[in-house]
Protein backbone atom coordinates (compact mmCIF):
# COMPACT_ATOMS: atom_id res chain seq x y z
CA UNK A 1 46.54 2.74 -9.38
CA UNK A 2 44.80 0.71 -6.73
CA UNK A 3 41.57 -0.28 -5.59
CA UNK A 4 40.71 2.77 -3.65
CA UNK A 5 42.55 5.47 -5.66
CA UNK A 6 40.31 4.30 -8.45
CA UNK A 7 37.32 4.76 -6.28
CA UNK A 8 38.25 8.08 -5.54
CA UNK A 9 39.24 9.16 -9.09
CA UNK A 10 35.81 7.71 -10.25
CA UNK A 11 33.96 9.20 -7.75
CA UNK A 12 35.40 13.13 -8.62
CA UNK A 13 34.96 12.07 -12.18
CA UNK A 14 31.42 11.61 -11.67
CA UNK A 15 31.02 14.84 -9.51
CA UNK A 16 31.27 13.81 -6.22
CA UNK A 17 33.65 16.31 -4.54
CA UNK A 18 33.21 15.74 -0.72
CA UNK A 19 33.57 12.95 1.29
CA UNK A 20 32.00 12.70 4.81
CA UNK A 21 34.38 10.57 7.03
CA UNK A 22 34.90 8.61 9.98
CA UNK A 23 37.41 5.92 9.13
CA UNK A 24 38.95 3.35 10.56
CA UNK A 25 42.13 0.27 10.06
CA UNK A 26 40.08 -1.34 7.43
CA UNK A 27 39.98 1.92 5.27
CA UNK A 28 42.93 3.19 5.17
CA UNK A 29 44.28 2.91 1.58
CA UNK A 30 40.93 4.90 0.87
CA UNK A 31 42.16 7.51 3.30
CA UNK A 32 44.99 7.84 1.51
CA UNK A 33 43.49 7.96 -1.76
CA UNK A 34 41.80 10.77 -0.15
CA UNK A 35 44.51 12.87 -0.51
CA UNK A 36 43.29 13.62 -4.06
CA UNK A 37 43.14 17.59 -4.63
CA UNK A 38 39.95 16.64 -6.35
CA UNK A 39 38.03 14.97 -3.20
CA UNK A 40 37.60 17.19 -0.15
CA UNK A 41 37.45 15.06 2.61
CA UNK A 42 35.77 15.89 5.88
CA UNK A 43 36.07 14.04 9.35
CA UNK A 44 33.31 13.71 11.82
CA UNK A 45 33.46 12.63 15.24
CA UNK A 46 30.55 10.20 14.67
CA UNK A 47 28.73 8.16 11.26
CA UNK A 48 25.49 9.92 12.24
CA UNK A 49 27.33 13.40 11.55
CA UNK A 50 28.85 11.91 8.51
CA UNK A 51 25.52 10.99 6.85
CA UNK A 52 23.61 13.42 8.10
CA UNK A 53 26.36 16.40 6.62
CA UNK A 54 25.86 14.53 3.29
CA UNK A 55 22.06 14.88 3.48
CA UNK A 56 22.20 18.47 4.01
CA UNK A 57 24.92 18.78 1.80
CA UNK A 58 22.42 16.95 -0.84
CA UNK A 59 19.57 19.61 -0.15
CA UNK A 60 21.61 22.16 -1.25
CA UNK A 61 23.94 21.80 -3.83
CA UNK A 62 21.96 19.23 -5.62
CA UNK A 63 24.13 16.42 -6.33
CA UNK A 64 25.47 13.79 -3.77
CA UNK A 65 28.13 13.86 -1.20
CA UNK A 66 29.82 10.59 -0.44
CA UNK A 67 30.48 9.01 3.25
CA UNK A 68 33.37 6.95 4.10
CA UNK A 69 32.16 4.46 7.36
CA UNK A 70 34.07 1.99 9.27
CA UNK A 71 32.65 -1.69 8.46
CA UNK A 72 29.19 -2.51 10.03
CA UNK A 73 28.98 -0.77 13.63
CA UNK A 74 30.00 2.41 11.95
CA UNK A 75 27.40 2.02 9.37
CA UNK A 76 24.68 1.09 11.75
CA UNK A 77 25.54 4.33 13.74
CA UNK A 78 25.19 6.30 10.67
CA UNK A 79 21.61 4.38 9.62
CA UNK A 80 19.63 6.78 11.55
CA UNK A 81 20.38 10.03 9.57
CA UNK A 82 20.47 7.77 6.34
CA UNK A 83 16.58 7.31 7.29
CA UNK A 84 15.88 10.56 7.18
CA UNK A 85 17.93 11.72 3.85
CA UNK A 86 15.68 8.62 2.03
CA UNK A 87 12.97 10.07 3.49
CA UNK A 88 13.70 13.61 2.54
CA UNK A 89 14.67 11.99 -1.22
CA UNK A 90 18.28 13.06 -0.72
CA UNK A 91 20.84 11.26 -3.11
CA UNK A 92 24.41 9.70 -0.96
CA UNK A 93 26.63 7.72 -1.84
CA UNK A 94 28.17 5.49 1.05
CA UNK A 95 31.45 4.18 1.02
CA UNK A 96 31.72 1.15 3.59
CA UNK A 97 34.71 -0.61 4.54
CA UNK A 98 34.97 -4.08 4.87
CA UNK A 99 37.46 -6.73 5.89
CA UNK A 100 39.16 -8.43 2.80
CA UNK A 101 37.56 -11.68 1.86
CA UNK A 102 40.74 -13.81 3.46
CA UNK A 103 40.34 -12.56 6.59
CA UNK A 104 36.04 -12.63 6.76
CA UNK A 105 36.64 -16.55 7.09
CA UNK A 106 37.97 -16.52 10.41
CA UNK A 107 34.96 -14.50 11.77
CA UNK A 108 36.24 -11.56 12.94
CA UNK A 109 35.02 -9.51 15.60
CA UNK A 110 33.85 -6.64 13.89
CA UNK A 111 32.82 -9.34 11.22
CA UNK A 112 28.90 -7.88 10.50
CA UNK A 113 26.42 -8.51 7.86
CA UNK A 114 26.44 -5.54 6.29
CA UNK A 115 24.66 -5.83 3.12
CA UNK A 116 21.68 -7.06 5.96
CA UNK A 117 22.05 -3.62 7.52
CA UNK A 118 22.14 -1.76 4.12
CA UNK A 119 19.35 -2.49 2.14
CA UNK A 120 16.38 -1.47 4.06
CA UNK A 121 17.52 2.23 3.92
CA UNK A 122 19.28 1.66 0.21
CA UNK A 123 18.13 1.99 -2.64
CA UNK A 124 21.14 -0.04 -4.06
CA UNK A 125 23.49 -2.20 -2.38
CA UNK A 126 26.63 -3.99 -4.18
CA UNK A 127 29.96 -5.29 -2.36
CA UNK A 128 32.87 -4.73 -4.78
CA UNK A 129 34.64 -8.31 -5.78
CA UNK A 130 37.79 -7.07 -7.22
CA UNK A 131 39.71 -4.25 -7.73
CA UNK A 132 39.09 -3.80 -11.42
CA UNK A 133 35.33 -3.66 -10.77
CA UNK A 134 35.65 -0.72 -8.29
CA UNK A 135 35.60 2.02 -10.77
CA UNK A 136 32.57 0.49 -12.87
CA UNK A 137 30.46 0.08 -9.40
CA UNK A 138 31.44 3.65 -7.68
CA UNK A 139 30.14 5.23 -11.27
CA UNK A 140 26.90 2.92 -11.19
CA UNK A 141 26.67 4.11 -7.58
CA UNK A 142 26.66 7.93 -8.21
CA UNK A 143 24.43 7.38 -11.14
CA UNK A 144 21.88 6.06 -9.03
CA UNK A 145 22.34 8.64 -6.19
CA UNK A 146 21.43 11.24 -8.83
CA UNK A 147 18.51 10.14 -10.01
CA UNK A 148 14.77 11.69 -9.55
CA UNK A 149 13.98 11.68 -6.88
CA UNK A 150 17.70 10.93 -4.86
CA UNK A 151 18.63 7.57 -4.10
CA UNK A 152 20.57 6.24 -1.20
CA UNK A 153 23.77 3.58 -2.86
CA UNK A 154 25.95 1.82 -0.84
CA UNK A 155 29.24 0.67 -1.95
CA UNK A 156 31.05 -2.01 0.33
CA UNK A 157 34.54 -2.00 -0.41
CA UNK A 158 36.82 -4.72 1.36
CA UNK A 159 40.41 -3.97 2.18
CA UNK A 160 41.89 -6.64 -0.10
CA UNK A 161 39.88 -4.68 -3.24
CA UNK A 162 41.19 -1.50 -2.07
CA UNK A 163 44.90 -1.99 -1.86
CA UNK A 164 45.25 -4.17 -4.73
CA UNK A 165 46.13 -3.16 -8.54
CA UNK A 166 42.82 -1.84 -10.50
CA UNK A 167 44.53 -2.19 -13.21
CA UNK A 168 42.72 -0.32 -16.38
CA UNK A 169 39.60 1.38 -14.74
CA UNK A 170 36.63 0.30 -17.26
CA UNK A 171 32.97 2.92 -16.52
CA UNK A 172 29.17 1.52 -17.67
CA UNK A 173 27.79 4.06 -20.75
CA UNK A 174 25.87 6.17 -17.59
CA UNK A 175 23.82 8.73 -18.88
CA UNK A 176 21.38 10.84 -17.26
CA UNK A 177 17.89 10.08 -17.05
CA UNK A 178 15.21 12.55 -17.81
CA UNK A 179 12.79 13.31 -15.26
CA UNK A 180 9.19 11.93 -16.25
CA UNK A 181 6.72 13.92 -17.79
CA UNK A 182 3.52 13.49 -16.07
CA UNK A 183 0.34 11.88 -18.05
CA UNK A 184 -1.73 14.49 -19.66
CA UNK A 185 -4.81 13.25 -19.43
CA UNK A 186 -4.28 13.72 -15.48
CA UNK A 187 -3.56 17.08 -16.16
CA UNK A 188 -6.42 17.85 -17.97
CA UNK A 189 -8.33 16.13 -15.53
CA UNK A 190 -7.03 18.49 -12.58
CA UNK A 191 -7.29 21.48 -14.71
CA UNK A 192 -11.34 21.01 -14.94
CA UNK A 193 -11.26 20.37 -11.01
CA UNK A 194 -9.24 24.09 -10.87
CA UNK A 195 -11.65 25.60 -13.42
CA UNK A 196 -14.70 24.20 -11.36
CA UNK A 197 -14.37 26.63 -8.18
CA UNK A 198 -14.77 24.14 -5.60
CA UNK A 199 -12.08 24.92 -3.07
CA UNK A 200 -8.36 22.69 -4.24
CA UNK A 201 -5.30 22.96 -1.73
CA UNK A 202 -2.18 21.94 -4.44
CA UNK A 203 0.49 20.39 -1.61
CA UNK A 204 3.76 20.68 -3.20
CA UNK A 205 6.83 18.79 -1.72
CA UNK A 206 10.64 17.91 -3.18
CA UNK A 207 11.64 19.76 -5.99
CA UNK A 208 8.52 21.96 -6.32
CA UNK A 209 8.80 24.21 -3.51
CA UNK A 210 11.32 25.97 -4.70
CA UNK A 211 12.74 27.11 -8.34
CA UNK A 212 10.52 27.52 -11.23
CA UNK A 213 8.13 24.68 -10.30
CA UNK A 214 7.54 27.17 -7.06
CA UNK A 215 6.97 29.87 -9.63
CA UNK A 216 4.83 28.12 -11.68
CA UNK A 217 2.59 26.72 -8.93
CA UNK A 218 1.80 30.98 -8.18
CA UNK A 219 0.74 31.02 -11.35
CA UNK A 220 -1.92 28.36 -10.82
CA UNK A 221 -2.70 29.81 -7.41
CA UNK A 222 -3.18 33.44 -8.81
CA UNK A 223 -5.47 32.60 -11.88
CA UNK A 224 -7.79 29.78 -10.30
CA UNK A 225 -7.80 31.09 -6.50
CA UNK A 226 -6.79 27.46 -5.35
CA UNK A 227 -4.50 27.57 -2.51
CA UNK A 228 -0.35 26.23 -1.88
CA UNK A 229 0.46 23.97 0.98
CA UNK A 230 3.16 22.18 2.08
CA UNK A 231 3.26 19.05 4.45
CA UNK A 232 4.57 20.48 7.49
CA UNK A 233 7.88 19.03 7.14
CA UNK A 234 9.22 19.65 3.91
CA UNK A 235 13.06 18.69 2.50
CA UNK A 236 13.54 22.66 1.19
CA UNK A 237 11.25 25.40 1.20
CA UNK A 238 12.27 28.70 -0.76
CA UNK A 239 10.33 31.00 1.05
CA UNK A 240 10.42 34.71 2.61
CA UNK A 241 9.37 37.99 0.69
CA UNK A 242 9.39 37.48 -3.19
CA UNK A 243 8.53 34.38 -2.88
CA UNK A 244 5.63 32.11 -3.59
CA UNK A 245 4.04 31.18 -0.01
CA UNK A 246 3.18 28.06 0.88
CA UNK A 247 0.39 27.33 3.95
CA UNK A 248 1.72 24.67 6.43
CA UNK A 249 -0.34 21.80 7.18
CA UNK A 250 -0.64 21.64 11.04
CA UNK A 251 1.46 18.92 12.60
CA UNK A 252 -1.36 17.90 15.23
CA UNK A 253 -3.83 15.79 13.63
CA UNK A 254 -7.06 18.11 15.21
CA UNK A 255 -5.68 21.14 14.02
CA UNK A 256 -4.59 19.25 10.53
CA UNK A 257 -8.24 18.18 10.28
CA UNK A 258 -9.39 21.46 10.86
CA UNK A 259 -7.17 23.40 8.12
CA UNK A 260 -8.15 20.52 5.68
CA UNK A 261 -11.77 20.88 6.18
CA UNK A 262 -12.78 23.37 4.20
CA UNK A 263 -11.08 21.66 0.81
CA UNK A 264 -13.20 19.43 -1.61
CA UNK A 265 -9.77 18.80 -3.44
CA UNK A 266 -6.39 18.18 -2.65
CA UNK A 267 -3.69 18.41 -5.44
CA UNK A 268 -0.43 16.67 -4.23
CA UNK A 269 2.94 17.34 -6.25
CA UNK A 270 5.63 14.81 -5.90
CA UNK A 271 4.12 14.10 -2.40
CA UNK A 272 0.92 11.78 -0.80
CA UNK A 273 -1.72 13.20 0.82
CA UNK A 274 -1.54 14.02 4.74
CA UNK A 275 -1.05 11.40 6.68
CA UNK A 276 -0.62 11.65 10.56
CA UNK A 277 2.89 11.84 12.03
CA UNK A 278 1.66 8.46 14.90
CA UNK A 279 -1.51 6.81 15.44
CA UNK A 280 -3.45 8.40 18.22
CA UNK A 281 -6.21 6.19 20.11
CA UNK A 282 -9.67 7.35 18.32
CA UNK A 283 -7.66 9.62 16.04
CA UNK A 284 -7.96 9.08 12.28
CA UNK A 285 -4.93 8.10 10.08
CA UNK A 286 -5.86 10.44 7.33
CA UNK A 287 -6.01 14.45 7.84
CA UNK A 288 -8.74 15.09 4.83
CA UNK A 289 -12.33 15.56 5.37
CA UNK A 290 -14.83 12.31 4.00
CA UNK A 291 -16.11 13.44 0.99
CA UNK A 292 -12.53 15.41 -0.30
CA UNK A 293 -10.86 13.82 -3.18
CA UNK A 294 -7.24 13.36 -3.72
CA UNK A 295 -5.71 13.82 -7.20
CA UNK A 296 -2.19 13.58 -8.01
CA UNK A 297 -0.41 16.08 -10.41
CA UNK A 298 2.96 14.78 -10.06
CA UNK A 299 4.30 11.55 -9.13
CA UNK A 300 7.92 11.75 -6.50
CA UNK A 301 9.33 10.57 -9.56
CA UNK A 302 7.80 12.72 -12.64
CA UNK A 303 8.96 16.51 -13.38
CA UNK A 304 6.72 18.87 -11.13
CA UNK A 305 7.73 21.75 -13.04
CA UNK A 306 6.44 20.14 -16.38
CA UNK A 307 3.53 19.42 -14.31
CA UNK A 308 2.84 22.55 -13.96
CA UNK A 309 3.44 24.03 -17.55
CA UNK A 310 1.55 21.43 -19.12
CA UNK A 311 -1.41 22.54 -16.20
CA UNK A 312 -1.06 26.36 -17.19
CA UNK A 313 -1.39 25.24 -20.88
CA UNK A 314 -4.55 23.68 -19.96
CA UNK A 315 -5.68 26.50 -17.76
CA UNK A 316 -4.55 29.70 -20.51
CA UNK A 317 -2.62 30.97 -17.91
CA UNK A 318 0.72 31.90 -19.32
CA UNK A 319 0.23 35.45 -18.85
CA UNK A 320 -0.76 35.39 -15.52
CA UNK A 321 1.66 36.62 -12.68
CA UNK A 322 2.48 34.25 -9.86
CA UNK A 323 1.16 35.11 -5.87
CA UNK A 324 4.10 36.54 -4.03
CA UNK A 325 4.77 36.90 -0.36
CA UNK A 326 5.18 40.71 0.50
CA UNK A 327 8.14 41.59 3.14
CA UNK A 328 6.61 41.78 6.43
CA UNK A 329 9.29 44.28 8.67
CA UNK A 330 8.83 42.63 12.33
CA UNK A 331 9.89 44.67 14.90
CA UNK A 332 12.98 42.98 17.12
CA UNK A 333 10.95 41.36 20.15
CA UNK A 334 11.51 41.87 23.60
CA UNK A 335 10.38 40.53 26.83
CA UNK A 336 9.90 36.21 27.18
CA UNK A 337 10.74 33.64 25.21
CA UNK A 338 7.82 31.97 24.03
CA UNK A 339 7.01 30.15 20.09
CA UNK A 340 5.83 33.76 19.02
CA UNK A 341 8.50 36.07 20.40
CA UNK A 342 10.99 33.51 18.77
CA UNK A 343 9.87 33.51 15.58
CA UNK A 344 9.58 36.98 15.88
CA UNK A 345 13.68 37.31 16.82
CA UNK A 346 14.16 34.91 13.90
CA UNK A 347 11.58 37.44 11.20
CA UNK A 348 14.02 40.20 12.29
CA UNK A 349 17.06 38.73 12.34
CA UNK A 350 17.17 36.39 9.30
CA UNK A 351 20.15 37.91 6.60
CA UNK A 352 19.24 37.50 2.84
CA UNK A 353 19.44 33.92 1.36
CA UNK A 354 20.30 32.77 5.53
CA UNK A 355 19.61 28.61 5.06
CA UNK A 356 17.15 27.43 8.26
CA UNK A 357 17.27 24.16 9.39
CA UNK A 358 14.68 23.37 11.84
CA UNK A 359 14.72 20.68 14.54
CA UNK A 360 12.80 22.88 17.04
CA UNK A 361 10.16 20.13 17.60
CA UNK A 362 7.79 21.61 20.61
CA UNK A 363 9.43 25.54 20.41
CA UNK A 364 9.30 25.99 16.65
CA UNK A 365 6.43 23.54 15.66
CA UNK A 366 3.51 26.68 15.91
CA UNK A 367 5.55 29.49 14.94
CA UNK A 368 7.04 29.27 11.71
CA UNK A 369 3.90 31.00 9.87
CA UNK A 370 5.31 34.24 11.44
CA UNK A 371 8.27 34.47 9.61
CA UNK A 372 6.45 33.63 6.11
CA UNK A 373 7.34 37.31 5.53
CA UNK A 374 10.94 37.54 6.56
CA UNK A 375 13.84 38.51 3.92
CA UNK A 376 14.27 35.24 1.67
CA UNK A 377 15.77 32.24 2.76
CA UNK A 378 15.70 28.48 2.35
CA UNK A 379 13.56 26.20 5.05
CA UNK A 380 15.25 22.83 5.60
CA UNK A 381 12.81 20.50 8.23
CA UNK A 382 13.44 16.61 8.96
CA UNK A 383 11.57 13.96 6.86
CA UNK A 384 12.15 10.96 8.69
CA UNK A 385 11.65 12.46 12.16
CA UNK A 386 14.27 10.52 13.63
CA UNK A 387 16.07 12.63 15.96
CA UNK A 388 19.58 14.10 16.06
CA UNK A 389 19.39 15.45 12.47
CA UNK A 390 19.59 19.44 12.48
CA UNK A 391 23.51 19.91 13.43
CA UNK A 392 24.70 17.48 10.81
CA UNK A 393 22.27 18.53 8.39
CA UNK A 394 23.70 22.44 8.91
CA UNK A 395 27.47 21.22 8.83
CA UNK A 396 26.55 19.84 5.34
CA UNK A 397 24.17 22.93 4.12
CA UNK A 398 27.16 24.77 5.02
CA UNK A 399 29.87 23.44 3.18
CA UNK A 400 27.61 23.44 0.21
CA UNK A 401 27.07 27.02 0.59
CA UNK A 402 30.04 28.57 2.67
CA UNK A 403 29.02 32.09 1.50
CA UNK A 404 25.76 31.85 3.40
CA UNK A 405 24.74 31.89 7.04
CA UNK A 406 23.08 28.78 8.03
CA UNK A 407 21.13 29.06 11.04
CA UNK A 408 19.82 25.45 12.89
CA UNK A 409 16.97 25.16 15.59
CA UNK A 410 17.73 22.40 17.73
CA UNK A 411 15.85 20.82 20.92
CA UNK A 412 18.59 20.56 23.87
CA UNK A 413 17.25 16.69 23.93
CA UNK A 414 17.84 16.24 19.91
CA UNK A 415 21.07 18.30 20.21
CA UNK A 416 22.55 15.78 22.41
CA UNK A 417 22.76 12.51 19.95
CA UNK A 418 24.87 14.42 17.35
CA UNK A 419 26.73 17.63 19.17
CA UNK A 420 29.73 16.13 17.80
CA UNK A 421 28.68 18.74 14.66
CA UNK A 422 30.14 21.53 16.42
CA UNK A 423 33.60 19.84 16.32
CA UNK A 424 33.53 19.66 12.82
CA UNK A 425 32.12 23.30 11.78
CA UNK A 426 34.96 24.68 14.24
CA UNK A 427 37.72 23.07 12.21
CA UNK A 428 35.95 23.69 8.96
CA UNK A 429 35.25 27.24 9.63
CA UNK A 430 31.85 27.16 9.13
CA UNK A 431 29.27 29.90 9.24
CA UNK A 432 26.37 28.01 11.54
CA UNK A 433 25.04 29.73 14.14
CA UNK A 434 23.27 26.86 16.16
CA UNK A 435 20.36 27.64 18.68
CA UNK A 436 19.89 25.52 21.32
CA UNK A 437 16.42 25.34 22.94
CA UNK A 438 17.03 24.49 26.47
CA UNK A 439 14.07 24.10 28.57
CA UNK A 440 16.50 20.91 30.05
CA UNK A 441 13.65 18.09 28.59
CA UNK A 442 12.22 15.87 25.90
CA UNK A 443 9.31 18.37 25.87
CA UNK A 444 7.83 17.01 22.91
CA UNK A 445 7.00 13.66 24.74
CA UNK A 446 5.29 15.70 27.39
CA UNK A 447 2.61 16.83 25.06
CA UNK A 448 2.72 13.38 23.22
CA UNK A 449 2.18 11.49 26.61
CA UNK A 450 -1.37 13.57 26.82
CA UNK A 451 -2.07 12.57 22.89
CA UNK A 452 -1.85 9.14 23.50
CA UNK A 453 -4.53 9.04 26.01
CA UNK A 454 -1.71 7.60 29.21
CA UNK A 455 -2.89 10.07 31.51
CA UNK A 456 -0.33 12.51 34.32
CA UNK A 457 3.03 11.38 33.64
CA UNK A 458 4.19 9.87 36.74
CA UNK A 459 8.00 10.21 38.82
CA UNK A 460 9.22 7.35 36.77
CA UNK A 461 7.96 8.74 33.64
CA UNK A 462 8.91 12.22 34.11
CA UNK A 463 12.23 11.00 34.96
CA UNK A 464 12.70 9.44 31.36
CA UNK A 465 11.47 12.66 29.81
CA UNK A 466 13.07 15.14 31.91
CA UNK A 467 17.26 15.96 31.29
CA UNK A 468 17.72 18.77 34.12
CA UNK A 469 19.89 16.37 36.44
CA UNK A 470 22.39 17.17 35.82
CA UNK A 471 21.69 19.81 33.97
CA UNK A 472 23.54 20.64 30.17
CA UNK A 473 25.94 23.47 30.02
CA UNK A 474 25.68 24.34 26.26
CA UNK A 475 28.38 27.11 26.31
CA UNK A 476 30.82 25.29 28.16
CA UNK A 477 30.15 22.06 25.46
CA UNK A 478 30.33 24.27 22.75
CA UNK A 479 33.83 26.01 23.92
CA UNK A 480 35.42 22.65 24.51
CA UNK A 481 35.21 22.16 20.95
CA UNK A 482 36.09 25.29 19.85
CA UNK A 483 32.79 27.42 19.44
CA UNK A 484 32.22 29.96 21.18
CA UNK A 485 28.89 30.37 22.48
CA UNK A 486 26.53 32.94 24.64
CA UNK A 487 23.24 31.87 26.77
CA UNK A 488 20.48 34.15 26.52
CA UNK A 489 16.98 34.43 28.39
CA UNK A 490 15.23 37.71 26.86
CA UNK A 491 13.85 37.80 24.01
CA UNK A 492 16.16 40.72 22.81
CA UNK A 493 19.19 38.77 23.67
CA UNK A 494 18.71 36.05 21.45
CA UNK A 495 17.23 38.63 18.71
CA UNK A 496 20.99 40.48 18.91
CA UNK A 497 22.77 37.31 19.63
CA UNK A 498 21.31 36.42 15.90
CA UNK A 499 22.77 39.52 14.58
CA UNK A 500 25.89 39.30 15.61
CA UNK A 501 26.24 35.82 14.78
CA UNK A 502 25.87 36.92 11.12
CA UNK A 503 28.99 38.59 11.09
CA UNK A 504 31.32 36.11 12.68
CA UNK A 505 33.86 34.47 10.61
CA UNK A 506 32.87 30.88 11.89
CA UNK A 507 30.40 29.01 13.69
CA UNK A 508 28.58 30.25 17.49
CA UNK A 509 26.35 28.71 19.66
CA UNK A 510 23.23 30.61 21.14
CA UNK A 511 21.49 28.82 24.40
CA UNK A 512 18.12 29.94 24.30
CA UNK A 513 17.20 29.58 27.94
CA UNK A 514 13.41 28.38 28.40
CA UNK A 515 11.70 28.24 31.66
């Protein structure tokens, strides 16, 4: 066995069982090693689909994905999705190639440093020296990727350590870690601020908004008449009818200030308190009122849901049923697109347990409270708000659930860094049904330009914001790598676009036409 089929063995051992790729002369051995039954490997046309597939892949199935990345440029072009999955807590294990240590001394040219690159979005970096080690650092490295809250590892694996013998693989003693139980005496503390009346807002992120800690956290809500937020982006929202609802904290900072207002307390879970998205001239930092006091029930590294059994104990509110979210039947929209007859199309059109990943920016950003009562599904929304994220994010939600409809709400301007996606659910056969917003700009920078306090956007600056020359045919892109696509301009179009979409065997595109 050699260097890289040891990898690969270790890595299935340890429950990895996809591998995100883009590979290139340096990795080949590990390509080959690929050919494991055990390993489903996956190639994308670019490392920012690769690592962004393994964060969504992360959000759903809950354990890591791996990435395979060609030496330093392809790991730098995979760095800005791997942003957003630390940011999101998403575990991934990266697998980056390297040339072997004879040849680094002659410098080269796609000689890099890549352990400089690595670390400020890892949460562990190690270079493998030999072959023997391999199998001892790829278990270390899934052991850390699985950890509370996920951790981003990154495994640099030179050719030399790849193709020679491993020899007798030899594993650390790698057991699981529990999650950490939160202090009590903070409990106790929050359950007299719950029992007081003053008005609380408990802002649950990670792990609690969904599951039992969701479940849980209705509980609290029902018997103390607090109230559930959520950040407004979120990693994964279970949501819909039956489930606990969650209020979303507004993404401008006026309107944040104003929801937060009203609150003496906020209660964050495995979260911080609000904190706005920029810095505005004359704009505050901080969302909550003076005078409201932050507590903290649950650290991003404790067990919410413990959190929150240990808080019902203190409250005597076993018995108590949680808050649920009724179904709310919307009625298919028709006339013009706009935010509200969108999210009505998506209310109505939304199958049971669909997966929505949202990258929407200006369209989506005011409209998702109308589909709080849509049949239940799973919210996914970017945490590091570095653009290019929803397509890869789907292609990964998908393979980790290929038995449900993943729908992803895209900008035409954030579509554009990582369309590659569609290549890869076409030959994977996946069911994504991608919606492209196309009002043919960077909207979002429009409004931002006017936040900012710069004034009327001039020629030159519209001309950076605007993409309309020449202008993006979506269908046409989408066809030439094998998804078939429709454009739509009514809001009743794209409502029965979504419906058929359900029922296709693989992946379509839907151009949302915006004027």
């Amino acid at each position: 066995m050699n260097g890289a089929e040891a990898l690969v063995n270790t890595l299935a051992d340890q429950g990895v069982e996809i591998c995100f790729a883009n590979p290139g002369t340096s990795e080949m051995h590990f390509l080959a090693a690929l050919e494991n039954p055990r390993m489903k490997s996956v190639l994308c046309l670019f490392e920012g689909v690769c690592t962004g597939a393994a964060d969504g892949y992360y959000r759903m199935a809950d354990k890591p994905a791996s990435t395979l990345l060609h030496l330093g440029p392809g790991l730098a072009n995979g760095l800005a999705n791997i942003h957003n999955a630390k940011r999101a807590s998403v575990g991934m294990v990266n697998i980056v190639g390297e040339h072997s240590a004879s040849h680094l001394k002659y410098d080269p040219p796609l000689t890099s440093d890549i352990e400089g690159l690595a670390r400020p979005l890892s949460h562990w970096v190690r270079r493998a020296e030999s072959a023997g080690s391999i199998a001892w650092d790829a278990a270390t490295a899934v052991a850390k990727a699985s950890e509370h809250p996920g951790q981003i590892a990154t495994l640099i694996l030179p050719g030399d350590t790849a193709w020679q013998d491993a020899g007798q693989p030899r594993l650390p003693a790698v057991t699981a870690s529990p999650r950490k139980a939160p202090d009590a005496a903070r409990i106790d503390k929050i359950a007299e601020v719950l029992r007081s009346g003053e008005p609380a807002l408990i802002i649950l992120a990670n792990k609690s908004t969904r599951g039992r800690a969701l479940e849980l956290a209705g509980k609290v809500a029902a018997g103390t008449g607090c109230r559930l937020g959520s950040q407004f982006f979120t990693a994964r929202i279970e949501r819909g009818a039956g489930r606990v609802p969650l209020e979303r904290i507004p993404y401008a900072v006026p309107q944040g200030q104003t929801f937060l207002s009203g609150f003496k307390h906020l209660i964050t879970v495995e979260t911080r308190e609000p904190v706005a998205f920029f810095a505005y001239p004359d704009k505050p930092s901080l969302l909550k009122a003076p005078g409201t006091v932050v507590h903290n029930l649950a650290d991003a590294d404790e067990d919410s849901e413990a959190a929150f059994e240990m808080l019902i104990d203190a409250l005597g509110l076993k018995g108590t049923a949680p808050r649920l979210q009724e179904r709310i039947e919307t009625p298919p929209p028709s006339g013009a697109l706009n935010p509200q007859s969108i999210a009505h199309a998506l209310a109505a059109a939304l199958p049971e347990h669909a997966i929505l990943v949202d990258e929407s920016l200006t369209t989506g950003r005011e409209s998702m409270g109308l589909t709080m009562g849509a049949r239940p599904h799973d919210l996914i929304n970017n945490m590091g708000g570095s653009i290019g994220y929803g397509t890869p994010v789907a292609t990964g939600t998908a393979l980790a659930c290929p038995d449900r409809r993943t729908f992803c709400m895209v900008g035409d301007g954030s579509a554009m860094y990582t369309i590659q996606s569609l290549w890869t659910q076409a030959r994977e056969g996946l069911p994504v049904t991608t919606i492209i917003f196309a009002n043919n700009s960077y909207a979002i920078l429009k409004a931002e330009y006017a936040n900012m306090g710069a004034g009327t956007p001039g020629p030159q600056a519209l001309a950076m914001i605007d993409i309309d020359r020449p202008t993006i045919d979506w269908v046409a892109m989408a066809k030439s790598m094998g998804v078939p696509g429709v454009s739509v301009s009514t809001a009743e179009d794209f409502h029965a676009a979504m419906v058929r979409s359900v029922d296709a065997e693989g992946p379509v595109l839907i151009e949302v036409k915006l004027y």
